[in-house]
N, C-alpha and C. Protein backbone atom coordinates (compact mmCIF):
# COMPACT_ATOMS: atom_id res chain seq x y z
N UNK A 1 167.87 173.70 87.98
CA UNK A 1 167.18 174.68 88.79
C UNK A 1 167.42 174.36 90.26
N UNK A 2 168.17 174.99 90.85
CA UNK A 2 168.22 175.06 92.67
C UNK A 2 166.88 175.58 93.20
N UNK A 3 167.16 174.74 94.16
CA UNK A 3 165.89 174.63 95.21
C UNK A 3 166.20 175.57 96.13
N UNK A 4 165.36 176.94 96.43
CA UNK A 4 165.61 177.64 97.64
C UNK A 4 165.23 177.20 99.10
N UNK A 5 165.67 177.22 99.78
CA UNK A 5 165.42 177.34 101.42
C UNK A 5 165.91 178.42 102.32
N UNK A 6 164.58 178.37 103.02
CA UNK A 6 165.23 179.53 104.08
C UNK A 6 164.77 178.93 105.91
N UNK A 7 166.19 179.48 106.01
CA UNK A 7 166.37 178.87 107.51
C UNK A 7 165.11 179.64 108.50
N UNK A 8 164.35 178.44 109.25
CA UNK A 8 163.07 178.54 109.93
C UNK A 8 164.04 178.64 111.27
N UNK A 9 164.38 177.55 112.13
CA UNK A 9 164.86 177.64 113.04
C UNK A 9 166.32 177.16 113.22
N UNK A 10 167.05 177.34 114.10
CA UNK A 10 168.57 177.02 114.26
C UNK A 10 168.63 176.44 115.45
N UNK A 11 170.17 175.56 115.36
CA UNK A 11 170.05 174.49 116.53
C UNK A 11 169.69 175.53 118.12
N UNK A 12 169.96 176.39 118.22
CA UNK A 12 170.26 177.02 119.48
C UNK A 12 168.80 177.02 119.91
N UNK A 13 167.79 178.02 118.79
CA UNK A 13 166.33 177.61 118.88
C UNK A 13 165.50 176.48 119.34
N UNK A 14 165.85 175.44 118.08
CA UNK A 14 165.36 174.15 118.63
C UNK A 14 165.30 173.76 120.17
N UNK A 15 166.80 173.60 120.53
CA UNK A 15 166.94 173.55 122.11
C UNK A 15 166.30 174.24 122.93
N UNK A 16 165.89 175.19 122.62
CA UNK A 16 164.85 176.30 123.59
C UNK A 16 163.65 175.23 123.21
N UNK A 17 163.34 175.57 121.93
CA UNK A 17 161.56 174.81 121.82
C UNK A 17 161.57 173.35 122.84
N UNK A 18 162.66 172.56 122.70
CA UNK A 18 162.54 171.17 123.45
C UNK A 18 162.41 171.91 124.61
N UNK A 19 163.60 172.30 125.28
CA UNK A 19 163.24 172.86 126.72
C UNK A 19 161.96 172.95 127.07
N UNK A 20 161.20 174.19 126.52
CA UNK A 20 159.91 174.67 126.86
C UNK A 20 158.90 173.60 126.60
N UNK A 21 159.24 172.54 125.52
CA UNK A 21 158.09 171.41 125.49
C UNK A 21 158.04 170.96 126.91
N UNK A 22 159.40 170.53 127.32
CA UNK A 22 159.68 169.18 128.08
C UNK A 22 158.85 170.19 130.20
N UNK A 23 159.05 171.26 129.84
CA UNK A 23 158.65 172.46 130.82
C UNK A 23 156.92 172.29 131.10
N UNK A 24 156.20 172.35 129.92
CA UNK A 24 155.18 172.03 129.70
C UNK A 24 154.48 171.37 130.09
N UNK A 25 155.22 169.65 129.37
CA UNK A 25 154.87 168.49 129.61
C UNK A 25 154.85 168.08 131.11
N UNK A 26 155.90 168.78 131.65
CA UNK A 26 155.90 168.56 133.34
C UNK A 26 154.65 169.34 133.97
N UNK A 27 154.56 170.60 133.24
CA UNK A 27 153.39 171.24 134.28
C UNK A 27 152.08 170.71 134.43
N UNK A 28 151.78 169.99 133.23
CA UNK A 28 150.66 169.76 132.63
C UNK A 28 150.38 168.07 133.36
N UNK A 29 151.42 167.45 133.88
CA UNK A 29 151.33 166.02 134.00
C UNK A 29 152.12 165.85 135.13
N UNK A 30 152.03 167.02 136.18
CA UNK A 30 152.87 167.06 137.55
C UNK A 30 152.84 165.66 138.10
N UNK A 31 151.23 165.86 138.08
CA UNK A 31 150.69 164.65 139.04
C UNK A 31 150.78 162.86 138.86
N UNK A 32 151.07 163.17 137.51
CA UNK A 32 151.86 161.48 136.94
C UNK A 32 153.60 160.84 137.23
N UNK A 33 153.21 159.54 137.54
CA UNK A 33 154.49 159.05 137.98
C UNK A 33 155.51 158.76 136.79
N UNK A 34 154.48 158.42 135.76
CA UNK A 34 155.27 158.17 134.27
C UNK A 34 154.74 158.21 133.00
N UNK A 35 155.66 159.14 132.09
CA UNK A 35 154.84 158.54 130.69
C UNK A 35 155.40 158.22 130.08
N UNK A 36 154.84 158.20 128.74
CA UNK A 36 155.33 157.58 127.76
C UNK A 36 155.14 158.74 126.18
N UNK A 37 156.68 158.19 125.60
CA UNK A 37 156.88 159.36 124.62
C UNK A 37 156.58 157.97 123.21
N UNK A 38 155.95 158.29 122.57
CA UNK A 38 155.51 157.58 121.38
C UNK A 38 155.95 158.43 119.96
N UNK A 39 157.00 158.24 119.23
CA UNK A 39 157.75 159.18 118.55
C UNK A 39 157.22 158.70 117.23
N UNK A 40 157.15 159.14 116.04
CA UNK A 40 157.05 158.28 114.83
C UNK A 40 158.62 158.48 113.85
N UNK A 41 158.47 157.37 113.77
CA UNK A 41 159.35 156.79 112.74
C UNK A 41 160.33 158.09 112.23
N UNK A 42 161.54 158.14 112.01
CA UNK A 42 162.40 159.11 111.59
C UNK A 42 162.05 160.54 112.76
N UNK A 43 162.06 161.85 112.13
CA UNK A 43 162.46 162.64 113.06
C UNK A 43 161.55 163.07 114.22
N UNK A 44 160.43 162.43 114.11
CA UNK A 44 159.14 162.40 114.85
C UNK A 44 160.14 161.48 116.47
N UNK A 45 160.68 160.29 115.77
CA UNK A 45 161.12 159.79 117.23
C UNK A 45 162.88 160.06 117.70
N UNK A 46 163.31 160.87 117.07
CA UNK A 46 164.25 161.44 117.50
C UNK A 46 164.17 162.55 118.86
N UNK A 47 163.14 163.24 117.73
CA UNK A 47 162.62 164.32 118.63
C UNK A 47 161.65 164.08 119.88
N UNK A 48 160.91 163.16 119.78
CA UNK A 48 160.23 162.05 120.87
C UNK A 48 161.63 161.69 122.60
N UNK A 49 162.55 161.16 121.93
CA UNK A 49 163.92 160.78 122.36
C UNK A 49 164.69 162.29 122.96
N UNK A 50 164.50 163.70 122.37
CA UNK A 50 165.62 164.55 122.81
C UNK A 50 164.21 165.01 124.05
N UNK A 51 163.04 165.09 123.69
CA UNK A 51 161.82 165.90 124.62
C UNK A 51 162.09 165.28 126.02
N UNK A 52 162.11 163.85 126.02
CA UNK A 52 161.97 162.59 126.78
C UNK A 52 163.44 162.67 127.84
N UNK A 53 164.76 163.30 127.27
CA UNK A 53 165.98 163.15 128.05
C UNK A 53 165.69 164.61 129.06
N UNK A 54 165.51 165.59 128.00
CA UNK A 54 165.24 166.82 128.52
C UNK A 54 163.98 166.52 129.73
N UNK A 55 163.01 165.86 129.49
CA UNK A 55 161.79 165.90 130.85
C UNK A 55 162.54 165.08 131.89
N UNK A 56 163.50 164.12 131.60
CA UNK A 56 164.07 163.15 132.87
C UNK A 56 165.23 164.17 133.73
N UNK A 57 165.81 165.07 133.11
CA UNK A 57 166.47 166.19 133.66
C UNK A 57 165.77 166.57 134.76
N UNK A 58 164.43 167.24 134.48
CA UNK A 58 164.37 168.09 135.23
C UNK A 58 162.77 167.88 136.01
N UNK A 59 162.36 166.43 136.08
CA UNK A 59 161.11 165.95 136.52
C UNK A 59 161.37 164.85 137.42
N UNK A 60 160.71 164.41 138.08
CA UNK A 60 160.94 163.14 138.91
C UNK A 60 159.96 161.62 138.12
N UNK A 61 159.44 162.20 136.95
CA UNK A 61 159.14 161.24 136.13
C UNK A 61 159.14 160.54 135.37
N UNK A 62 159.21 158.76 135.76
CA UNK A 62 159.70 157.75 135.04
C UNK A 62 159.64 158.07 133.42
N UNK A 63 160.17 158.20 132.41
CA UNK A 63 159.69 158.49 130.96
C UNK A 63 160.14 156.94 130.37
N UNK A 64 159.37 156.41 129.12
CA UNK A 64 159.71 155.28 128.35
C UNK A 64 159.77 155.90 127.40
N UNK A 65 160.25 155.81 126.17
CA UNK A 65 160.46 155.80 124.76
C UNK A 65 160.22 154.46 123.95
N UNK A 66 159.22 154.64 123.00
CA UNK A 66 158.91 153.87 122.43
C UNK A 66 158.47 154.42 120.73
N UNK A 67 158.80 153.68 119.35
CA UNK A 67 158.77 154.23 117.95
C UNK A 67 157.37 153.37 117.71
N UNK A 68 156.54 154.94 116.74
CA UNK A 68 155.64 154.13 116.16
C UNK A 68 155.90 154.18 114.33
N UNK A 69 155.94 153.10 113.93
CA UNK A 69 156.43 152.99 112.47
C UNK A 69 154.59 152.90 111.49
N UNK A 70 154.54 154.06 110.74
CA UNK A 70 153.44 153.93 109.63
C UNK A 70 153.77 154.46 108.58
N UNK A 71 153.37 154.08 107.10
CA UNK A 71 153.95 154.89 106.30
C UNK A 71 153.30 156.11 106.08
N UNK A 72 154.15 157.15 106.02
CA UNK A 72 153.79 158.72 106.51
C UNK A 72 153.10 159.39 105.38
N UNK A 73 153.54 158.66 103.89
CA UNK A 73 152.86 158.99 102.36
C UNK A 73 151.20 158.80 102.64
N UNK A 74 150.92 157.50 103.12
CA UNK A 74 149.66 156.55 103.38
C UNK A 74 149.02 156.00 104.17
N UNK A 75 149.00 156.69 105.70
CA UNK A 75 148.90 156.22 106.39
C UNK A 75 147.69 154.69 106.82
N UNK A 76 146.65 154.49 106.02
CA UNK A 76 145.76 154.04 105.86
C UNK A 76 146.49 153.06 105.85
N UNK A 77 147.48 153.01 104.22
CA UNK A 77 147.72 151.56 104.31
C UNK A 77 148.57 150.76 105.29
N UNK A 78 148.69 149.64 105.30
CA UNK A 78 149.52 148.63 106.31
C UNK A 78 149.16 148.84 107.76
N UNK A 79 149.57 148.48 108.29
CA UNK A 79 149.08 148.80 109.68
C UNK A 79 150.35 149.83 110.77
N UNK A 80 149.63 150.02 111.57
CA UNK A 80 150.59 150.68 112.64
C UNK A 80 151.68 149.79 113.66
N UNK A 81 152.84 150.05 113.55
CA UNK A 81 153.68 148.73 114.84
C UNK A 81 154.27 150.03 115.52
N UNK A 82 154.21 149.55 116.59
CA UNK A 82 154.89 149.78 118.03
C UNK A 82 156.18 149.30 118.14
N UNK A 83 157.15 149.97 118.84
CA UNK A 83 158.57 149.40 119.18
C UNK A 83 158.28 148.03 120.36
N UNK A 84 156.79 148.63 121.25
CA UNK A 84 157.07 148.54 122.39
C UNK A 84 155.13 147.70 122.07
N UNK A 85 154.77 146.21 122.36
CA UNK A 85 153.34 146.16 122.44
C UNK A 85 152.65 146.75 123.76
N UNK A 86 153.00 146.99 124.91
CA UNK A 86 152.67 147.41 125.57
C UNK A 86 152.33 146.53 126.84
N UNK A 87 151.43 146.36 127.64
CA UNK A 87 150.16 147.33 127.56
C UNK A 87 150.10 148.61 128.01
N UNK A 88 149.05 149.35 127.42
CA UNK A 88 149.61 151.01 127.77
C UNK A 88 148.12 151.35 128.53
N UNK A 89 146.98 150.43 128.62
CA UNK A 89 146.00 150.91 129.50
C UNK A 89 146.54 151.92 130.68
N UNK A 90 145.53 152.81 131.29
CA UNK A 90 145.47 153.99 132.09
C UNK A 90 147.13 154.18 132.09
N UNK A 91 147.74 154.71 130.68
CA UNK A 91 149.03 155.45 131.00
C UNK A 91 148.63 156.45 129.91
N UNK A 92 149.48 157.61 130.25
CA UNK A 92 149.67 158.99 129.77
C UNK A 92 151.00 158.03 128.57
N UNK A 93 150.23 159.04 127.43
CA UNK A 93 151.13 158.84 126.14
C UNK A 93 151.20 160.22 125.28
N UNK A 94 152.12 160.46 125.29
CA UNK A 94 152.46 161.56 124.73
C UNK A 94 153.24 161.49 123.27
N UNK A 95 152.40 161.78 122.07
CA UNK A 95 152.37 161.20 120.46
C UNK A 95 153.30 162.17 120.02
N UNK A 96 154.66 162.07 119.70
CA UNK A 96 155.67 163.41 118.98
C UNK A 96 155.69 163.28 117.42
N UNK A 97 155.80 164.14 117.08
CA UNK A 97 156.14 164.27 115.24
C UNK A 97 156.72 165.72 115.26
N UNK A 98 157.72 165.55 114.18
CA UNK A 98 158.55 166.96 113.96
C UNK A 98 157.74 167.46 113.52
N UNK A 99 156.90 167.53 112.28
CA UNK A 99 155.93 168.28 111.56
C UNK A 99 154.53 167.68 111.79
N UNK A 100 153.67 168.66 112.45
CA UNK A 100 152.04 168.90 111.79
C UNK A 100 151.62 169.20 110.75
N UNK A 101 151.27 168.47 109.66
CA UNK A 101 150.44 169.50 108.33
C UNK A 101 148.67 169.41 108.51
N UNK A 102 148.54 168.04 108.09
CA UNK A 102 147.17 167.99 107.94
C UNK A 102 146.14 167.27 109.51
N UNK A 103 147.23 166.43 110.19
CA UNK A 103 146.80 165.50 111.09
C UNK A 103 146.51 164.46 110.66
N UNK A 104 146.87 163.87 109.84
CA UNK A 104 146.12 162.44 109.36
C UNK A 104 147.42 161.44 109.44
N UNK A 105 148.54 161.81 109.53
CA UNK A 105 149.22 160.38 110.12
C UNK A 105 149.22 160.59 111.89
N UNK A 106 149.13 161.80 112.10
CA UNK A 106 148.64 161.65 113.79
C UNK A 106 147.60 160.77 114.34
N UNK A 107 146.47 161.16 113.33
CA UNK A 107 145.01 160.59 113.62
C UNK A 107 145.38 159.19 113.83
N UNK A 108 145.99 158.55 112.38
CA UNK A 108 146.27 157.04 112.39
C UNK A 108 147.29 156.29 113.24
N UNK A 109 148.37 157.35 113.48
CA UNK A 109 149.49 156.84 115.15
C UNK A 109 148.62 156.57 116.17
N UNK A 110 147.37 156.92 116.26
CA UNK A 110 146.49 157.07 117.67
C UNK A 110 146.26 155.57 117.71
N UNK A 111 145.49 154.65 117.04
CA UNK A 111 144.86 153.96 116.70
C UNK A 111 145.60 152.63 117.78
N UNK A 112 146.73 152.37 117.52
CA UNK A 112 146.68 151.11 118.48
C UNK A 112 146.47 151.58 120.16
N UNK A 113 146.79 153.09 120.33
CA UNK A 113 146.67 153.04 121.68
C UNK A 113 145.33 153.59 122.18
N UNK A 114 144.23 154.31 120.69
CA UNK A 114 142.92 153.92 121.50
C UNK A 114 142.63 152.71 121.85
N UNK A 115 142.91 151.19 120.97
CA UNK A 115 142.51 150.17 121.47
C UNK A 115 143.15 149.74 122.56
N UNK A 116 143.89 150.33 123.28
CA UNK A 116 144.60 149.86 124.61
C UNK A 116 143.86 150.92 125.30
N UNK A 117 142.77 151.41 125.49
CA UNK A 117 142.38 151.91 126.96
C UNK A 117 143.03 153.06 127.83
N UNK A 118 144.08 153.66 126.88
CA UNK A 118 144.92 154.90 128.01
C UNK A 118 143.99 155.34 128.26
N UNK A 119 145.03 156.10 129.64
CA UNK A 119 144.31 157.22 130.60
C UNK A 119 144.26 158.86 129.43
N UNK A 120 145.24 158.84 128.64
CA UNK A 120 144.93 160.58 127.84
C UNK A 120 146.20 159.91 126.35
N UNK A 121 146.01 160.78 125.47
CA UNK A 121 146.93 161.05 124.68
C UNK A 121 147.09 162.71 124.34
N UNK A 122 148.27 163.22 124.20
CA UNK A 122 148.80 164.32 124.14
C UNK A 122 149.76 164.44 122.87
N UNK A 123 149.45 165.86 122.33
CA UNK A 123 150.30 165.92 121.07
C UNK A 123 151.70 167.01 121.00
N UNK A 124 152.47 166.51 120.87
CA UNK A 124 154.05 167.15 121.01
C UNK A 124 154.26 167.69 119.35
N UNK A 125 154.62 168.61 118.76
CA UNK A 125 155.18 168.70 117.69
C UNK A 125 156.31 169.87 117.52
N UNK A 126 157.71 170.09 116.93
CA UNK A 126 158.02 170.70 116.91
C UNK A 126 157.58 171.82 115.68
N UNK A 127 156.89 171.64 114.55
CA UNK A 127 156.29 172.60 113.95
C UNK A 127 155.34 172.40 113.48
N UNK A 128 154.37 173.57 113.56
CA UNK A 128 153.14 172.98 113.53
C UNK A 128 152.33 173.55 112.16
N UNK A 129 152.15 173.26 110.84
CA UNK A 129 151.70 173.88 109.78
C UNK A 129 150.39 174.34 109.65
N UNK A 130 149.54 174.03 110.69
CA UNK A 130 148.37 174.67 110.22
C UNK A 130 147.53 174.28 109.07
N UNK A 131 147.78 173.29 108.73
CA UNK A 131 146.40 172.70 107.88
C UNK A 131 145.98 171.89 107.55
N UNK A 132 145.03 171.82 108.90
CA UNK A 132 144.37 170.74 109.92
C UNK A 132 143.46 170.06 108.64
N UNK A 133 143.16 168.67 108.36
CA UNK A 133 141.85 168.48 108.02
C UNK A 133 141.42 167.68 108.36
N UNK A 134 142.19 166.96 110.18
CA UNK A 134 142.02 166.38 110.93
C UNK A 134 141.89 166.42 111.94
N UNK A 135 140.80 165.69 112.92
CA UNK A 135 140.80 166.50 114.45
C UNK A 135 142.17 166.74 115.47
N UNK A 136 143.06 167.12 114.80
CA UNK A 136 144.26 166.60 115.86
C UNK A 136 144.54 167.57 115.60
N UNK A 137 144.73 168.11 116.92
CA UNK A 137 145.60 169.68 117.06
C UNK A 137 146.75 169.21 118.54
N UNK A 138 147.95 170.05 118.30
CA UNK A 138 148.83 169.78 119.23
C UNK A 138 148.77 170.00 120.77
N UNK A 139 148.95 169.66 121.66
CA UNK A 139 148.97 169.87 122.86
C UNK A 139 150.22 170.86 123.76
N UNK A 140 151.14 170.86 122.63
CA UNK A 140 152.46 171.15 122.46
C UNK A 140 152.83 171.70 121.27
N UNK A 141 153.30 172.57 120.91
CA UNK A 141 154.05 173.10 119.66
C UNK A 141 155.08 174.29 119.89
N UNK A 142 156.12 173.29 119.09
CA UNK A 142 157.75 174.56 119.35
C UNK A 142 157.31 175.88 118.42
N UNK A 143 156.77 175.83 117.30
CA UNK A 143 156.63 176.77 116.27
C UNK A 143 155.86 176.43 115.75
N UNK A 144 154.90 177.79 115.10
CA UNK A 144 153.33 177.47 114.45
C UNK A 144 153.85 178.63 113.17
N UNK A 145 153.68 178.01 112.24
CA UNK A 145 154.66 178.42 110.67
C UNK A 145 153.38 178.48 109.49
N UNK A 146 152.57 179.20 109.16
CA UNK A 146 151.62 179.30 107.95
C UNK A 146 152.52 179.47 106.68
N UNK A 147 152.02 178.23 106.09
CA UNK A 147 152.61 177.83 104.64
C UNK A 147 151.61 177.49 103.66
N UNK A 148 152.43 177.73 102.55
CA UNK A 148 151.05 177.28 101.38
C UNK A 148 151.42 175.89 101.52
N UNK A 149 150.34 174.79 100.49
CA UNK A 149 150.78 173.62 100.69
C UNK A 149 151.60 172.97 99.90
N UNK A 150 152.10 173.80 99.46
CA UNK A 150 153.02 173.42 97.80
C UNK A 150 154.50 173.25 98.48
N UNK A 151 154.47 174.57 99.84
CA UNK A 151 155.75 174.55 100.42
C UNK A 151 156.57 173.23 101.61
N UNK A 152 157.26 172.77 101.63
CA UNK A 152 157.92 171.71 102.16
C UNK A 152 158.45 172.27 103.84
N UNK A 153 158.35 171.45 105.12
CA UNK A 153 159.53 172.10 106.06
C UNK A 153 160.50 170.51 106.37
N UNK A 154 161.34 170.89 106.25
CA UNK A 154 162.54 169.55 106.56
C UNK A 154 162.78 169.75 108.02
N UNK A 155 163.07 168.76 108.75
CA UNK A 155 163.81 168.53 110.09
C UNK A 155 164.80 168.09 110.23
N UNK A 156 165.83 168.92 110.24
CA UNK A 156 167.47 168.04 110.77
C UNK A 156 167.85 167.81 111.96
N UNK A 157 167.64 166.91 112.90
CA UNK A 157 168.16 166.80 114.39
C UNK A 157 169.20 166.71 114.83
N UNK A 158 170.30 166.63 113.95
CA UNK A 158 171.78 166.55 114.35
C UNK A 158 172.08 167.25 115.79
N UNK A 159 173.08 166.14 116.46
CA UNK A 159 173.22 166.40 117.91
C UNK A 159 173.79 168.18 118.05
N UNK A 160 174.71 168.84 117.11
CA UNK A 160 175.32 169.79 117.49
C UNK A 160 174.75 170.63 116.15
N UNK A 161 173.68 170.51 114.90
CA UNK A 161 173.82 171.39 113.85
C UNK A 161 172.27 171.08 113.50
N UNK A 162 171.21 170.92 114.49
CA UNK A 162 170.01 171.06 114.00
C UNK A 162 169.39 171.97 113.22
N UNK A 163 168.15 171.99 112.83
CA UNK A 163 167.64 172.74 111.74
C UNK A 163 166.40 172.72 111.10
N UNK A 164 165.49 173.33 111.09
CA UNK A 164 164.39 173.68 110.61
C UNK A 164 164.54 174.47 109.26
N UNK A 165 164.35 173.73 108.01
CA UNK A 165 163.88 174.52 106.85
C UNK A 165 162.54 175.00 106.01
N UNK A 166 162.43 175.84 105.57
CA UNK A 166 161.51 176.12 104.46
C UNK A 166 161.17 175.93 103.10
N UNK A 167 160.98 175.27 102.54
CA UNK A 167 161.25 174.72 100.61
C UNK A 167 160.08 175.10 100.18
């Protein structure tokens, strides 16, 4: 039995959605000298990494990149690591993930940098599913996509053949 998919977004798209994130992120954080892009693990920090080149383009603000690794099945279990320990007190952190579903590995990415004291955290996502059963809603979103929950969206970031699917 083949698995259907249908194409959500195309690389040309994508590149617009980063654009307009990275557009955003500047308007919204004029007044900061630097932040910080906190990506998770696989396409969460890719996409963390393309938002982050795109804001150094066209901002006068320092950006860091840094991966947060949790397992995305469970977030509960094991703990959360940082690429980067920090310290991230009074800095702007800006949390990316390709997909929003429920918020609950967002909720749990938060966790080492509430205990560091930042000045804000902000949520980047390139799609956003809509079904929250966590307080985390995006600050940022390339595309807001209502799905049942049975249905899957994949992220391909390839430099020249990106891709957003539907399963």
């Amino acid at each position: 039995m083949s698995e259907t998919k249908a194409l959500v977004l195309n690389h040309k798209q994508i590149q617009q959605k980063i654009v307009r994130i990275a557009y955003e992120i500047y308007e919204r954080n004029v007044g900061e000298t630097a932040l910080i892009f906190a990506g998770l693990t696989g396409m969460g920090h890719v996409l963390a990494g393309l938002i982050a080149e795109k804001l150094s383009e066209i901002a006068p603000i320092k950006v860091d990149l840094i991966a947060v690794s949790l397992d995305k099945s469970n977030p509960k279990l094991g703990e959360v690591r940082l690429s980067d320990k920090g310290p991230f007190g009074g800095k702007c952190i800006i949390l990316v993930d390709d997909v929003l579903n429920t918020g609950k590995t967002l909720a749990y990415a938060m966790v080492p940098f509430l205990e560091d004291n930042v000045k804000q955290i902000e949520v980047a996502v390139l799609v956003n599913r809509s079904h929250k059963l966590f307080p985390v809603s995006p600050d940022y979103t390339g595309f807001e996509l209502a799905t049942t929950l049975s249905e899957h969206i994949t992220v391909d970031l390839q430099p020249e053949a990106s891709t957003v699917h539907l399963h």
